[in-house]
PDB file of N, CA and C in Angstrom:
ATOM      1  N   UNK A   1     -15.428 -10.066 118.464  1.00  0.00           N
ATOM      2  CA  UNK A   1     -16.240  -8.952 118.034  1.00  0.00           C
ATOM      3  C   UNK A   1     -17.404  -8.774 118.988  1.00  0.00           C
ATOM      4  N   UNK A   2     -17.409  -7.437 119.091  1.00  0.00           N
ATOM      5  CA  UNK A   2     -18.687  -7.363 120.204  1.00  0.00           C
ATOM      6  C   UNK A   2     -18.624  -8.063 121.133  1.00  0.00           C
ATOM      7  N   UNK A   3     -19.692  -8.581 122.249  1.00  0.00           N
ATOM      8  CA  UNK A   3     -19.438  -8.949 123.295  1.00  0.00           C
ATOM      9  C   UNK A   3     -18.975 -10.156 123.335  1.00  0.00           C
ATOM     10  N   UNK A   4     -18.551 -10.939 122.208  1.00  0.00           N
ATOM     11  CA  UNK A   4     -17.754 -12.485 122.406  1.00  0.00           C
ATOM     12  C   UNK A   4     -18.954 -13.949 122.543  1.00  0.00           C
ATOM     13  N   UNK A   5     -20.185 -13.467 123.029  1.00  0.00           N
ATOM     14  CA  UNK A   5     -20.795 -14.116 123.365  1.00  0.00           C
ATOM     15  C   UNK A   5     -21.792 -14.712 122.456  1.00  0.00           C
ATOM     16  N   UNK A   6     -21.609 -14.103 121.151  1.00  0.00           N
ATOM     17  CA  UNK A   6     -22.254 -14.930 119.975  1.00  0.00           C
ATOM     18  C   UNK A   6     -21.958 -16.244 119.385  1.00  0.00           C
ATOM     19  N   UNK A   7     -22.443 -17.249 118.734  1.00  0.00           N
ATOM     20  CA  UNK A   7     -21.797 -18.064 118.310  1.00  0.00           C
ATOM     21  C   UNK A   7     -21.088 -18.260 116.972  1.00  0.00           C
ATOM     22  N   UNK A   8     -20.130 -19.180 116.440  1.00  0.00           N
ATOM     23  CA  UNK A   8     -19.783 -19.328 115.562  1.00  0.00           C
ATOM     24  C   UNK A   8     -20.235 -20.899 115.412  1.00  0.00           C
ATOM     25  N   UNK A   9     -20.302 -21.192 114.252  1.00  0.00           N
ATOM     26  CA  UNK A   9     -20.347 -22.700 113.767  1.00  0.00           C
ATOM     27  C   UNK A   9     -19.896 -22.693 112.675  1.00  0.00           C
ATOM     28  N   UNK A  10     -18.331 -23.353 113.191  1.00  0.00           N
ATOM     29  CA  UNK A  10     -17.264 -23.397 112.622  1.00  0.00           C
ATOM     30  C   UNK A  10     -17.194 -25.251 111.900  1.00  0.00           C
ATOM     31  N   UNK A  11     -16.493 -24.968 110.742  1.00  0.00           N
ATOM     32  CA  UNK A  11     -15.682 -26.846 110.738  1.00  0.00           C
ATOM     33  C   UNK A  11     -14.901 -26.775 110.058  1.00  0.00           C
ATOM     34  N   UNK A  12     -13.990 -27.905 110.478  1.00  0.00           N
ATOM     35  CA  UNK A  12     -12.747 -28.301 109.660  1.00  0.00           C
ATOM     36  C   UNK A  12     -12.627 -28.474 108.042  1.00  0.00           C
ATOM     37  N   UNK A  13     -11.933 -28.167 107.682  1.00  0.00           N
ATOM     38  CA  UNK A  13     -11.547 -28.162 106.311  1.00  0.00           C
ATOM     39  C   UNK A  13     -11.961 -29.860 105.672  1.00  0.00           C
ATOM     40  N   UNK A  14     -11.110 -30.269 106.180  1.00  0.00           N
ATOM     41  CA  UNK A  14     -10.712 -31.830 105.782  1.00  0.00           C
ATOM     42  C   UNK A  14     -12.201 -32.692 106.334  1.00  0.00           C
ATOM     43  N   UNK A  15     -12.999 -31.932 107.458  1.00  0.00           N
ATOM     44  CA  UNK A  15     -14.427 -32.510 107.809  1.00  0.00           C
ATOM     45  C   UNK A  15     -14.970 -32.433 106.604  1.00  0.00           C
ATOM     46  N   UNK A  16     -15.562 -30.894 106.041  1.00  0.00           N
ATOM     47  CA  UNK A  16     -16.276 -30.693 105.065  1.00  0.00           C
ATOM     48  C   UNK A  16     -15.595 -31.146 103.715  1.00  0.00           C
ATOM     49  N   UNK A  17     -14.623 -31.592 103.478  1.00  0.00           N
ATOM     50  CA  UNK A  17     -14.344 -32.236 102.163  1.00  0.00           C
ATOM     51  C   UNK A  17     -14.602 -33.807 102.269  1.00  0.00           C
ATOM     52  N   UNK A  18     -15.033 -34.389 103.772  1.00  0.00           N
ATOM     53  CA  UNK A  18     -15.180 -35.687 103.307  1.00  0.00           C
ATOM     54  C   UNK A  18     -16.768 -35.829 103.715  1.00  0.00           C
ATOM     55  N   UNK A  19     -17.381 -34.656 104.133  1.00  0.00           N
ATOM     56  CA  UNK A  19     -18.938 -34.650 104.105  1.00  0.00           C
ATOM     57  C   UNK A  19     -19.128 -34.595 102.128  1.00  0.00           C
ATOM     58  N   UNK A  20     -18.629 -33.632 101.592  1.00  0.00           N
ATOM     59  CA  UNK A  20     -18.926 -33.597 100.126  1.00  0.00           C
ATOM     60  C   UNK A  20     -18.788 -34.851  99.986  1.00  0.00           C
ATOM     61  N   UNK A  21     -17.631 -35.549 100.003  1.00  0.00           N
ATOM     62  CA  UNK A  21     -17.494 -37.535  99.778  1.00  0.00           C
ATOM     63  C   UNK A  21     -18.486 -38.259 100.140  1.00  0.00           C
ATOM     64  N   UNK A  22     -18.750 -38.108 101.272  1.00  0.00           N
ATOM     65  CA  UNK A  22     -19.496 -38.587 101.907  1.00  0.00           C
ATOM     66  C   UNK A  22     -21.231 -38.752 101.806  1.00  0.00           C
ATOM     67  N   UNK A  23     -21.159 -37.627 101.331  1.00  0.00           N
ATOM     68  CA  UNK A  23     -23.225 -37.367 100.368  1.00  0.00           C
ATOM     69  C   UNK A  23     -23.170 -37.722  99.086  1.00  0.00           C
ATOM     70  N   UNK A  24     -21.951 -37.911  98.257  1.00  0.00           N
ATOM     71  CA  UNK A  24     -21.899 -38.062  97.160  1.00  0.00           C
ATOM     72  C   UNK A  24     -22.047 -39.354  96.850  1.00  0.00           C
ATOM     73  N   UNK A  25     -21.545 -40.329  97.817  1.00  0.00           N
ATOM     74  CA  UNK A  25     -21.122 -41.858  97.606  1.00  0.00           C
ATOM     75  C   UNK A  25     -22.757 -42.463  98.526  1.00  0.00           C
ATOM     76  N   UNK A  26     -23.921 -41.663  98.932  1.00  0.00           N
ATOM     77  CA  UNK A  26     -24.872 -42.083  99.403  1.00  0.00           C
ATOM     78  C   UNK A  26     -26.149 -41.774  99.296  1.00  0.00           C
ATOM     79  N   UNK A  27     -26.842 -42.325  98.162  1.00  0.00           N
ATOM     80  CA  UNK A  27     -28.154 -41.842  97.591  1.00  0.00           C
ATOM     81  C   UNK A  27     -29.271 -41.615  98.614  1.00  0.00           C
ATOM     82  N   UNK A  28     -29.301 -41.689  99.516  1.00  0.00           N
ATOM     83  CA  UNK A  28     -29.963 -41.437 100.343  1.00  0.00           C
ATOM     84  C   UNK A  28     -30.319 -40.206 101.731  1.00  0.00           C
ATOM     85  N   UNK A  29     -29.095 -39.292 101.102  1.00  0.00           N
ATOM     86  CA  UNK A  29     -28.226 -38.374 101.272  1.00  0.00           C
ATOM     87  C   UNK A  29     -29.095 -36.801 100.123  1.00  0.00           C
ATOM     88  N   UNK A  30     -30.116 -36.710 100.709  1.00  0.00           N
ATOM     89  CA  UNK A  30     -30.929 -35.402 100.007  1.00  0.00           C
ATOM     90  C   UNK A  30     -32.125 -34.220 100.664  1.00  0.00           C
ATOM     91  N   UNK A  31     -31.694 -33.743 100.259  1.00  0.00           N
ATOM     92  CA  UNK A  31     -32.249 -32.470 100.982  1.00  0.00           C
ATOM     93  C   UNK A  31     -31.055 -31.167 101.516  1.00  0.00           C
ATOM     94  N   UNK A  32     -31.689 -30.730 102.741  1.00  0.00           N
ATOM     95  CA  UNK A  32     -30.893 -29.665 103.564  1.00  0.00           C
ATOM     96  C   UNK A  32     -29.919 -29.961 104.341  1.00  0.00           C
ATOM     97  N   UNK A  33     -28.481 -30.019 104.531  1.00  0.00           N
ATOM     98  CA  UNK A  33     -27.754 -30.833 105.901  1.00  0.00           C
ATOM     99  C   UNK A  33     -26.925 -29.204 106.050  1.00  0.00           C
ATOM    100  N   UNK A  34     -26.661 -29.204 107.386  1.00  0.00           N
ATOM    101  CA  UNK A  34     -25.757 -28.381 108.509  1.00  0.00           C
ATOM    102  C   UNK A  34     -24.332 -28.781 107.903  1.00  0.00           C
ATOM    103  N   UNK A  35     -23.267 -27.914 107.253  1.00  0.00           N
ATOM    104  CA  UNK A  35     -22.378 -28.234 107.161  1.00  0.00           C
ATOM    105  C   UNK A  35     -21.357 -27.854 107.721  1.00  0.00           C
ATOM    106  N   UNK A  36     -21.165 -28.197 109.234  1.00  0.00           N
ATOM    107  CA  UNK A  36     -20.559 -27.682 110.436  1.00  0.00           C
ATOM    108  C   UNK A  36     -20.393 -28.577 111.246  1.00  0.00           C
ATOM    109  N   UNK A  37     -19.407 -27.965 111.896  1.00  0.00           N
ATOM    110  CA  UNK A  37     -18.519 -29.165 113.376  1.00  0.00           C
ATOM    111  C   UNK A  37     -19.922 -29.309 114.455  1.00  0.00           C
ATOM    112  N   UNK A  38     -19.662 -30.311 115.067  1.00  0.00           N
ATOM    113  CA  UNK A  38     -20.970 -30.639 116.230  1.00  0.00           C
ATOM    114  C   UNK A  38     -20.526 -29.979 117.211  1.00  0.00           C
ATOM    115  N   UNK A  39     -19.322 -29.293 117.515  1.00  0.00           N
ATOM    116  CA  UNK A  39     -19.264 -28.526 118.282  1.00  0.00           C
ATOM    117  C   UNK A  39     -19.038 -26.898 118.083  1.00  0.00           C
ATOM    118  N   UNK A  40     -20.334 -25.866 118.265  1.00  0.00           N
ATOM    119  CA  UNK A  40     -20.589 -24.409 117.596  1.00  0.00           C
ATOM    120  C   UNK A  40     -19.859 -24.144 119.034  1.00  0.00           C
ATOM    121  N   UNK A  41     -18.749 -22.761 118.900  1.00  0.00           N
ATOM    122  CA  UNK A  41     -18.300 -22.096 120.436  1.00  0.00           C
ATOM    123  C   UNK A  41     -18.755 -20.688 120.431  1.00  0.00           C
ATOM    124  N   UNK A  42     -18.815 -20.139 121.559  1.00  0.00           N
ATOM    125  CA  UNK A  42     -18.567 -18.554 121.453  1.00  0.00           C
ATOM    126  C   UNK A  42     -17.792 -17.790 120.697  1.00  0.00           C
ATOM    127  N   UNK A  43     -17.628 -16.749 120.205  1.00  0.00           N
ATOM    128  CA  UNK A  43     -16.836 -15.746 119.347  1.00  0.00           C
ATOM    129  C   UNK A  43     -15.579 -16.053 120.374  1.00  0.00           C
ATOM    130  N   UNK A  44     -15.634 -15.350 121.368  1.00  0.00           N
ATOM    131  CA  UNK A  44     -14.884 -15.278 122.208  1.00  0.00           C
ATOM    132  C   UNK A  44     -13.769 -16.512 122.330  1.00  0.00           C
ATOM    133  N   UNK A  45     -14.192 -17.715 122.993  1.00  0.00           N
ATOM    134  CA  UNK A  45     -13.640 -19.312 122.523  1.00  0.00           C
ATOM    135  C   UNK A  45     -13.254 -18.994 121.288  1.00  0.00           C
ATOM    136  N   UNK A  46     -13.374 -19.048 120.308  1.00  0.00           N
ATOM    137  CA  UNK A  46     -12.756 -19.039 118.918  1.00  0.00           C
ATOM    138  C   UNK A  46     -11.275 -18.365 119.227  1.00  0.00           C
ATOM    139  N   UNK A  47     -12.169 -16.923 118.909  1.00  0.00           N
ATOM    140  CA  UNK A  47     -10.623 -16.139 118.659  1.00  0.00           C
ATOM    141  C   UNK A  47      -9.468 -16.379 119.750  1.00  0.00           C
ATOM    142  N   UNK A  48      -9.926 -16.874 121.056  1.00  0.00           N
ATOM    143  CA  UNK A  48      -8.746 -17.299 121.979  1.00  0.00           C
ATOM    144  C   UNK A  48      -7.915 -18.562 121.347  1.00  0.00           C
ATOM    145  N   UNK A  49      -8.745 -19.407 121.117  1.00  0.00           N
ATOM    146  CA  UNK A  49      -8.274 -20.846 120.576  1.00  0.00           C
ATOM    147  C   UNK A  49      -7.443 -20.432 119.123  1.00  0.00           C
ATOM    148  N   UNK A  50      -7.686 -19.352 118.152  1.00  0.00           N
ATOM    149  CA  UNK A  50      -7.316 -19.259 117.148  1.00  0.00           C
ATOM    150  C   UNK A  50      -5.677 -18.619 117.557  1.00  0.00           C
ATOM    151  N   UNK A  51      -5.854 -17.331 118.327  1.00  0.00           N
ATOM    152  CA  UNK A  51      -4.781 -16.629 119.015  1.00  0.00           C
ATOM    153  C   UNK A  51      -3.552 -17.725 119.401  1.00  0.00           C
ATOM    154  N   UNK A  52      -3.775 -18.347 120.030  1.00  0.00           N
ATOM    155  CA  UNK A  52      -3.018 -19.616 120.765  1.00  0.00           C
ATOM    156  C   UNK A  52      -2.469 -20.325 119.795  1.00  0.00           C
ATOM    157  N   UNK A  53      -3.408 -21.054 118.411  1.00  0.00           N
ATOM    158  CA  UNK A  53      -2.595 -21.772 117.979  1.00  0.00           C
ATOM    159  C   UNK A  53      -1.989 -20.943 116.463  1.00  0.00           C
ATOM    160  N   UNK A  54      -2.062 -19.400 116.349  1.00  0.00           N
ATOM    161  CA  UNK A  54      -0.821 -19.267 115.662  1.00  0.00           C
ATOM    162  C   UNK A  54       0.423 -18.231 116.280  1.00  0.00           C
ATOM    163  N   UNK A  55       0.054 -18.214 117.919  1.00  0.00           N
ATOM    164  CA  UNK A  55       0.966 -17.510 118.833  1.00  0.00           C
ATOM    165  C   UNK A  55       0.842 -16.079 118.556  1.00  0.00           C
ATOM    166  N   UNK A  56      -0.377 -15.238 119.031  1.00  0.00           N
ATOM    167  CA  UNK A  56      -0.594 -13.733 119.139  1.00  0.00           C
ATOM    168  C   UNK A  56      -0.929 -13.548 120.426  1.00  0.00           C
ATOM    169  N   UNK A  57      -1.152 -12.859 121.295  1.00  0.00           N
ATOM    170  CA  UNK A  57      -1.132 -12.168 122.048  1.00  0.00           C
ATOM    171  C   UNK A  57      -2.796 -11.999 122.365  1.00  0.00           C
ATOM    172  N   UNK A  58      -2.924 -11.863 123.425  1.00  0.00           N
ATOM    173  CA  UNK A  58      -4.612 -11.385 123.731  1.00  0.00           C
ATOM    174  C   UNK A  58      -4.278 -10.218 123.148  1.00  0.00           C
ATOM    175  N   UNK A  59      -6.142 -10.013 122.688  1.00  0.00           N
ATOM    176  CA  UNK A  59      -6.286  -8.386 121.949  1.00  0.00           C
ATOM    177  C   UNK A  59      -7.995  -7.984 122.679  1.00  0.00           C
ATOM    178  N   UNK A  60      -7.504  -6.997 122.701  1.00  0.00           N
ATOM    179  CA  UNK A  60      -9.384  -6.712 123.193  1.00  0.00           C
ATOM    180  C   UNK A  60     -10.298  -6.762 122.366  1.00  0.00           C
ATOM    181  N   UNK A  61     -11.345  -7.254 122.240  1.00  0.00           N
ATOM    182  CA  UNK A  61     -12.662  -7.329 121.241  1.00  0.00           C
ATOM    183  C   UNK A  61     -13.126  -6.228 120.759  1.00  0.00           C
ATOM    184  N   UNK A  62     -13.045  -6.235 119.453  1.00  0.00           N
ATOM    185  CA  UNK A  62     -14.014  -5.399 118.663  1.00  0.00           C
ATOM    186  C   UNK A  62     -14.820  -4.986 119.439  1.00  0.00           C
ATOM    187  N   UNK A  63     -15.590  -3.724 119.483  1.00  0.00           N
ATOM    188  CA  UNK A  63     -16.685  -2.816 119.621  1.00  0.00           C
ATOM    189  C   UNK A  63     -17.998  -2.972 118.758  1.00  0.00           C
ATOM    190  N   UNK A  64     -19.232  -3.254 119.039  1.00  0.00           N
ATOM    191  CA  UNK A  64     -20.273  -2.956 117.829  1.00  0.00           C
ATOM    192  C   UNK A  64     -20.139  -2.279 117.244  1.00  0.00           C
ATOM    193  N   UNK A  65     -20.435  -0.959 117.735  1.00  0.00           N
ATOM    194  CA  UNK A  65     -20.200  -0.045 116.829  1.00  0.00           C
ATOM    195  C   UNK A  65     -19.192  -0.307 115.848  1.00  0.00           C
ATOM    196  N   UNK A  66     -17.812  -0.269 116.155  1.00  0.00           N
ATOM    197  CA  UNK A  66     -16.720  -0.486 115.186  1.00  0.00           C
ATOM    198  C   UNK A  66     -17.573  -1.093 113.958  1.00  0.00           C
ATOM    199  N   UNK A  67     -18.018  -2.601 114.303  1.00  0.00           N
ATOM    200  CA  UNK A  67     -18.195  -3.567 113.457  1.00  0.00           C
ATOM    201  C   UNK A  67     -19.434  -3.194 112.719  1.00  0.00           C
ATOM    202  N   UNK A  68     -20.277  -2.860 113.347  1.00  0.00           N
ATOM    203  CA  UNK A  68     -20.881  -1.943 112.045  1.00  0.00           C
ATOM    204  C   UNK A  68     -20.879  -1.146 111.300  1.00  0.00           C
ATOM    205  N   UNK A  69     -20.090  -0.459 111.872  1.00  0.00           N
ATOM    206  CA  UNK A  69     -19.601   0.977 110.981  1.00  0.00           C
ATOM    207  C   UNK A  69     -18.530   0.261 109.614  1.00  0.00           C
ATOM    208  N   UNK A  70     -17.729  -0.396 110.459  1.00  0.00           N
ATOM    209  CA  UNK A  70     -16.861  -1.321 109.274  1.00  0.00           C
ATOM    210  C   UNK A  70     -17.508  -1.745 108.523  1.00  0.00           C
ATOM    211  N   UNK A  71     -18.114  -2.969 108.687  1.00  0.00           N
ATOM    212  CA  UNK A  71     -18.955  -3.708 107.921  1.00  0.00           C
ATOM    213  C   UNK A  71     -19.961  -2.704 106.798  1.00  0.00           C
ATOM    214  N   UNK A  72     -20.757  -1.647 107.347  1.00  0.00           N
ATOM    215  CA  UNK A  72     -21.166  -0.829 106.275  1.00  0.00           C
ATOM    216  C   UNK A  72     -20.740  -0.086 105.481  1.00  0.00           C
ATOM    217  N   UNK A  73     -19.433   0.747 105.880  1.00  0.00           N
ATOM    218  CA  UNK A  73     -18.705   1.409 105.271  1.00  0.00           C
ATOM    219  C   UNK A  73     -17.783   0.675 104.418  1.00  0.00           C
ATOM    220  N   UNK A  74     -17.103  -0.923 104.795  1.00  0.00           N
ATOM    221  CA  UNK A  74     -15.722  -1.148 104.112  1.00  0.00           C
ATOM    222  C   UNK A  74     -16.229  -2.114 103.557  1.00  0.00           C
ATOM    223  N   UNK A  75     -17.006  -3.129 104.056  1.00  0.00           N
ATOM    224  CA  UNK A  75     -17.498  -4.494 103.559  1.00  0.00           C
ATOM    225  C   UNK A  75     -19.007  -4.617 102.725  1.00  0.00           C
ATOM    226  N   UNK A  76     -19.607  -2.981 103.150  1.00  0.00           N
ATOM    227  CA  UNK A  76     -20.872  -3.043 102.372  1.00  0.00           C
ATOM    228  C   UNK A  76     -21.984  -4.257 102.483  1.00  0.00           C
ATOM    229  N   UNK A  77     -21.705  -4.650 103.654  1.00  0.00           N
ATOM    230  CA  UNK A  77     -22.426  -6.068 104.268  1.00  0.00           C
ATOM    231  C   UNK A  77     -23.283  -5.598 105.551  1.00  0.00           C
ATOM    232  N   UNK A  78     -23.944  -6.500 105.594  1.00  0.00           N
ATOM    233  CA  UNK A  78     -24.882  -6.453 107.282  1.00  0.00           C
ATOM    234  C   UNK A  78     -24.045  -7.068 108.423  1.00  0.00           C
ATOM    235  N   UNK A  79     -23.603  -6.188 109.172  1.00  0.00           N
ATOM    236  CA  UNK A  79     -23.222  -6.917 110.413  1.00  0.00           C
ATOM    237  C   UNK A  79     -23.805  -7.645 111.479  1.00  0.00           C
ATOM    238  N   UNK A  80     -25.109  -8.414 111.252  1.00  0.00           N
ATOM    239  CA  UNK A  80     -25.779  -8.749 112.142  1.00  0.00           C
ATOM    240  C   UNK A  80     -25.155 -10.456 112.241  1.00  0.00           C
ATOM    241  N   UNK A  81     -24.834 -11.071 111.376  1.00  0.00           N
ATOM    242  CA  UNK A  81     -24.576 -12.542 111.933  1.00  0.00           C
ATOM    243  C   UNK A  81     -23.098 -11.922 112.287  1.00  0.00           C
ATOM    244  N   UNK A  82     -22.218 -11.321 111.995  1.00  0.00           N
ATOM    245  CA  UNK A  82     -21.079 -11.133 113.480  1.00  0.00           C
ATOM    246  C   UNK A  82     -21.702 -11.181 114.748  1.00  0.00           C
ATOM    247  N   UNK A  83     -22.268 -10.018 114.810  1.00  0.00           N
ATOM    248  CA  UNK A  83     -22.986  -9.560 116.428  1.00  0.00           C
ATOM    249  C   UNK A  83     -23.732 -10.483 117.042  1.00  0.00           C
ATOM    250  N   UNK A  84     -24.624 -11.226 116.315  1.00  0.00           N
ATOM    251  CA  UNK A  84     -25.653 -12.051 116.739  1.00  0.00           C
ATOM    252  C   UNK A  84     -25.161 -13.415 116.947  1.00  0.00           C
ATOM    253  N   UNK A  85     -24.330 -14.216 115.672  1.00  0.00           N
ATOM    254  CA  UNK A  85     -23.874 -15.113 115.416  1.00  0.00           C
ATOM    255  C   UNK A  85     -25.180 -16.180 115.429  1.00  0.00           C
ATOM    256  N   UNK A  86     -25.015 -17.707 114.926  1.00  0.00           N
ATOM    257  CA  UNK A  86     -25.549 -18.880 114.956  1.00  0.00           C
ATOM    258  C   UNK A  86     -24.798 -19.808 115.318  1.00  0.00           C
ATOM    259  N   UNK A  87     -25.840 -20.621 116.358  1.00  0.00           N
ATOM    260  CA  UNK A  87     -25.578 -21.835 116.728  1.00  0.00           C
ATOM    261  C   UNK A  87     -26.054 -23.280 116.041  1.00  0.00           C
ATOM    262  N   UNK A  88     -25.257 -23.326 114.840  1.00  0.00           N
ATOM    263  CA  UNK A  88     -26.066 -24.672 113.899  1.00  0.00           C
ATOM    264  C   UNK A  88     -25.265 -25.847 114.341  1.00  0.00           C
ATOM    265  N   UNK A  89     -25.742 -26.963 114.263  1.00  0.00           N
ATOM    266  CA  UNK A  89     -25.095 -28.266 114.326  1.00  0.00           C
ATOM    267  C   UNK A  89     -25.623 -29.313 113.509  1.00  0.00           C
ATOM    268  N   UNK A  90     -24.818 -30.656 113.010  1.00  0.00           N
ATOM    269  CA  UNK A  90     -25.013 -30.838 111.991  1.00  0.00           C
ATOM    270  C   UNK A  90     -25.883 -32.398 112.441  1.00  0.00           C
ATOM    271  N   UNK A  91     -27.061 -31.931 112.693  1.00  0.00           N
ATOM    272  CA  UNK A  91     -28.136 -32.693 113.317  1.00  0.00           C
ATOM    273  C   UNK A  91     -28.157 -34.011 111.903  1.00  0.00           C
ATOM    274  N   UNK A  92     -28.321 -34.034 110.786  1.00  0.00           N
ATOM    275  CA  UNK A  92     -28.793 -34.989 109.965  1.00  0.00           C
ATOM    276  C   UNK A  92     -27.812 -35.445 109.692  1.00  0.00           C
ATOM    277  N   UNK A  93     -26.016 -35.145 109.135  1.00  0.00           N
ATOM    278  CA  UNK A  93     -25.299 -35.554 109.149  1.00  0.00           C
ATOM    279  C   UNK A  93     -24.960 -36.706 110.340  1.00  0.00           C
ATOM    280  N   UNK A  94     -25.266 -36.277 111.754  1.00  0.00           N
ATOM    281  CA  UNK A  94     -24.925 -36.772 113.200  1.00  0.00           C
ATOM    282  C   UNK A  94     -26.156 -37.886 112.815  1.00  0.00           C
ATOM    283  N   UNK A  95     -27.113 -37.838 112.567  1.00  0.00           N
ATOM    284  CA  UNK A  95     -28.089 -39.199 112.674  1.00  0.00           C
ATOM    285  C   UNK A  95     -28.198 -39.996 111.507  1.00  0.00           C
ATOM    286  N   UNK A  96     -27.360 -39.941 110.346  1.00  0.00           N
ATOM    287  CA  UNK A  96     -27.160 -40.871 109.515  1.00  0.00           C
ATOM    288  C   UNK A  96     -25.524 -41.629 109.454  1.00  0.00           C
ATOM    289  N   UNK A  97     -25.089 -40.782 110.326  1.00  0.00           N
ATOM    290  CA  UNK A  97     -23.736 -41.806 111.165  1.00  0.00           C
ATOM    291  C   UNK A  97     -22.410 -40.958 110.285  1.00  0.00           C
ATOM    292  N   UNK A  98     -22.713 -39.668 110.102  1.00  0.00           N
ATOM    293  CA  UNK A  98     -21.271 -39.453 109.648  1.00  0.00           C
ATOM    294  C   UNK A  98     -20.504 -39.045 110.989  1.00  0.00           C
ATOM    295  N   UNK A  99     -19.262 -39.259 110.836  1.00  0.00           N
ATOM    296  CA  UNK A  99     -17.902 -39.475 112.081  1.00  0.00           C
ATOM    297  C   UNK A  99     -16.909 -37.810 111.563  1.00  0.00           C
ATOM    298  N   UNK A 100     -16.577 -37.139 112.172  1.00  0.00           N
ATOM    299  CA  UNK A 100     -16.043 -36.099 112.606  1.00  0.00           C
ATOM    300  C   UNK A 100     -14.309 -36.703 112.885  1.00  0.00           C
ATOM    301  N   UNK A 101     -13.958 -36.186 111.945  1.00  0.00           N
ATOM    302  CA  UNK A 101     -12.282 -36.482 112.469  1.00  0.00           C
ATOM    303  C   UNK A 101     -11.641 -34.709 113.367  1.00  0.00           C
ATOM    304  N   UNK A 102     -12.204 -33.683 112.912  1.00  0.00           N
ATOM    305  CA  UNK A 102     -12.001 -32.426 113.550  1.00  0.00           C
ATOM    306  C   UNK A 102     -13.475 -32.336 114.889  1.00  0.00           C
ATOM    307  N   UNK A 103     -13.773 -32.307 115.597  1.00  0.00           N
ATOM    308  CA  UNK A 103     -14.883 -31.687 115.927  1.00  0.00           C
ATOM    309  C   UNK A 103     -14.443 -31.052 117.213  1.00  0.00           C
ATOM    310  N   UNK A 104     -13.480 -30.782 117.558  1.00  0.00           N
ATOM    311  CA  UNK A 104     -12.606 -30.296 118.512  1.00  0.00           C
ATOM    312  C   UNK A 104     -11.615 -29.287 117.794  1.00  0.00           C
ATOM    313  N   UNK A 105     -11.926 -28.094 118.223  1.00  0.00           N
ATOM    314  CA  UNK A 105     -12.024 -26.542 118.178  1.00  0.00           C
ATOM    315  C   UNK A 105     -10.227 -26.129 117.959  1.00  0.00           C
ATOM    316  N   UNK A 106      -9.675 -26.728 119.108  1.00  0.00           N
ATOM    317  CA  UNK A 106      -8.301 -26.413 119.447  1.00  0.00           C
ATOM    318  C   UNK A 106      -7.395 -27.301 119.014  1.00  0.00           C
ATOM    319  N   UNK A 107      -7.899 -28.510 118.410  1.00  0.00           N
ATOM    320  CA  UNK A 107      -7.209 -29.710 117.851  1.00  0.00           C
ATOM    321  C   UNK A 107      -7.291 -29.188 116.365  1.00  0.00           C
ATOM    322  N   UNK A 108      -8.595 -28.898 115.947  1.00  0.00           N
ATOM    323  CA  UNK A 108      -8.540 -28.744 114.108  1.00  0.00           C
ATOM    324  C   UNK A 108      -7.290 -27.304 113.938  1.00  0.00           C
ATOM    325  N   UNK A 109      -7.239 -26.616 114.766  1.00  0.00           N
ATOM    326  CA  UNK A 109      -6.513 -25.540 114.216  1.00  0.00           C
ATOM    327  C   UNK A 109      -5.327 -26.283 114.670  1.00  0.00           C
ATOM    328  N   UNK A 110      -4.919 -26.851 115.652  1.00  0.00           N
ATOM    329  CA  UNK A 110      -3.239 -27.290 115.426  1.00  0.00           C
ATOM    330  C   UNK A 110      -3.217 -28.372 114.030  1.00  0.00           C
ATOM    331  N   UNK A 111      -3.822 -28.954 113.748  1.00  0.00           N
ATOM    332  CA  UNK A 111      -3.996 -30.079 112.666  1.00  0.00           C
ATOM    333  C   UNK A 111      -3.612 -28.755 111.203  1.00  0.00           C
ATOM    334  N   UNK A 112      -4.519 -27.559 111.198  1.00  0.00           N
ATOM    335  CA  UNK A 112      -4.490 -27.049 109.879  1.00  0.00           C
ATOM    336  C   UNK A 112      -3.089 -26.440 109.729  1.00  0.00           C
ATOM    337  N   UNK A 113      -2.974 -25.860 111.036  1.00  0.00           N
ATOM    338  CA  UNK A 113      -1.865 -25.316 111.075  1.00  0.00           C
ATOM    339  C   UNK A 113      -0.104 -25.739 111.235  1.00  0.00           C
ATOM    340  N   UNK A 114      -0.445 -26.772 111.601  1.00  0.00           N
ATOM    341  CA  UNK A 114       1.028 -28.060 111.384  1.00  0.00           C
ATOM    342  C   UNK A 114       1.813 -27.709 110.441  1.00  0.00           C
TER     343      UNK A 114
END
């Protein structure tokens, strides 16, 4: 969407179900945490990596415009975190020692998709 160059901060399925495990089984485990892969990519990176692992074809990127016009007209939403995107990482998770079995972009989607 748009120029590709926004970020996503994406994570694995099976990451974030053993972060829920994982805060649950550790009282020490409170406040705000990032619940996302340590590795955030470009829009662009994504949808290539996504394309690839369920076999489509390059497509050309969304237009802003499009995506706002969509987004206001069909989704009734703000299109600004498409366009803009965020780069979060999961800084407190990473310094109280939780371990990432997905944190690799092109590996979690062959894993989901198996």
């Amino acid at each position: 969407m748009g120029n590709g160059k926004q970020y996503i901060s994406w994570i694995d399925v099976n990451d974030l179900s053993e972060m829920f495990r994982w805060s649950i089984e550790r009282p020490n485990v409170q406040g705000v945490y990032n619940a996302t892969s340590p590795n955030p990519v470009a829009n662009r990176e994504f949808m290539r990596e996504l394309r690839k692992a369920i076999g489509r074809p390059w497509s050309p990127p969304i237009p802003g415009f499009v995506v706002k016009l969509g987004a206001k007209l069909v989704l009734r939403t703000e299109p600004t975190l498409a366009l803009t995107g965020q780069r979060c990482i999961p800084r407190r998770f990473q310094q109280q020692g939780f371990e990432f079995r997905h944190p690799d972009l092109a590996r979690a989607f062959r894993d989901v998709l198996a």
